[in-house]
C-alpha atoms as a PDB file:
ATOM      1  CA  UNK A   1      26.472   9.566 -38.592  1.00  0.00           C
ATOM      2  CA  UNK A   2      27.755   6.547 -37.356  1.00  0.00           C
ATOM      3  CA  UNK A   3      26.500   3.163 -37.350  1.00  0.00           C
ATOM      4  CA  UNK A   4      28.116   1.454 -34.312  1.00  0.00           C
ATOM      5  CA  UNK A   5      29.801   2.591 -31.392  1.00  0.00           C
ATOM      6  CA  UNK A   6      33.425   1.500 -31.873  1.00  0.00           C
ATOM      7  CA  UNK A   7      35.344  -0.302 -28.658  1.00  0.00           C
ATOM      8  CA  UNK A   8      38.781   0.325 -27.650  1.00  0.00           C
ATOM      9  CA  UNK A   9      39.888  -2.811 -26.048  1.00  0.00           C
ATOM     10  CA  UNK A  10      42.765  -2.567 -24.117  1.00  0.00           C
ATOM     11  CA  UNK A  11      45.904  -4.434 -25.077  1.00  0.00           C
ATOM     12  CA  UNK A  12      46.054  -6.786 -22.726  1.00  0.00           C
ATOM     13  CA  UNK A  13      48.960  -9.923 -22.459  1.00  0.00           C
ATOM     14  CA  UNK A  14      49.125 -12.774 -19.957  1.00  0.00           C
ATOM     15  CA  UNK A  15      52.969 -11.951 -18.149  1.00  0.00           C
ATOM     16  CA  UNK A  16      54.545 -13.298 -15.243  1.00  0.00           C
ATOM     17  CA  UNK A  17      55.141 -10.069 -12.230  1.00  0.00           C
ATOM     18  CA  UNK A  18      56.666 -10.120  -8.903  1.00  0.00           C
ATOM     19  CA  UNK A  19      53.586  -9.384  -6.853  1.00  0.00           C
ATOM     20  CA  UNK A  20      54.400  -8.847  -3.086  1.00  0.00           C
ATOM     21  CA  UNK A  21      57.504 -10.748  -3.967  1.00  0.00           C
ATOM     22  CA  UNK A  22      56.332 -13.283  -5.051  1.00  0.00           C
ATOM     23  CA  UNK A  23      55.517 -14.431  -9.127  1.00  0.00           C
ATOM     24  CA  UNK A  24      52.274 -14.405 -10.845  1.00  0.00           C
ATOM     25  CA  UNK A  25      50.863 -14.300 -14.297  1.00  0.00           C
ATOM     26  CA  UNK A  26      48.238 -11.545 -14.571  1.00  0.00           C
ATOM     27  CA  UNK A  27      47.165  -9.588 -17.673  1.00  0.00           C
ATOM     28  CA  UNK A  28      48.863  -6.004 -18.292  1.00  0.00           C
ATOM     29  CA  UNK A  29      48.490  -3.653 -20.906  1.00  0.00           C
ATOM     30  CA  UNK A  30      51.289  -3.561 -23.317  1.00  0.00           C
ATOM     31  CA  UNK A  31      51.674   0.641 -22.623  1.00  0.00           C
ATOM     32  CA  UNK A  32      51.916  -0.491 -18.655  1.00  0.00           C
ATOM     33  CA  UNK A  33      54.613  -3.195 -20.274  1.00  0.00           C
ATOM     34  CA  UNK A  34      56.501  -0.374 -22.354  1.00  0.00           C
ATOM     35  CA  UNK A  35      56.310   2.156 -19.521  1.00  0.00           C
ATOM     36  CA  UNK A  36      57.964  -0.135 -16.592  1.00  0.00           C
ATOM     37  CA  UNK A  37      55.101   0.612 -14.632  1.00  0.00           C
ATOM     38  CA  UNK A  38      55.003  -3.142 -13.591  1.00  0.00           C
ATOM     39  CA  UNK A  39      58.265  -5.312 -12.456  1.00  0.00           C
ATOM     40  CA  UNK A  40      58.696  -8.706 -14.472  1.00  0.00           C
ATOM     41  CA  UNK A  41      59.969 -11.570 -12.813  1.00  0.00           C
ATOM     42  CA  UNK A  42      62.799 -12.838 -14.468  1.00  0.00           C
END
């Protein structure tokens, strides 16, 4: 039996992206981060 219902947060981090060309900071999980899924601006 368990007594609370455990949360898996995801692990988010504040990064600056090239949205529509143009840069932004926006939280993205760290997996999204690891799997190039999102484009960093440089």
């Amino acid at each position: 039996m368990r007594a609370t219902k455990r949360r898996f947060d995801a692990n988010l981090q504040k990064v600056r992206l090239l949205v529509n060309g143009a840069p932004t900071r926006e939280y993205v999980c760290t997996r999204c981060l690891k799997a190039n899924k999102v484009q960093k601006a440089v």
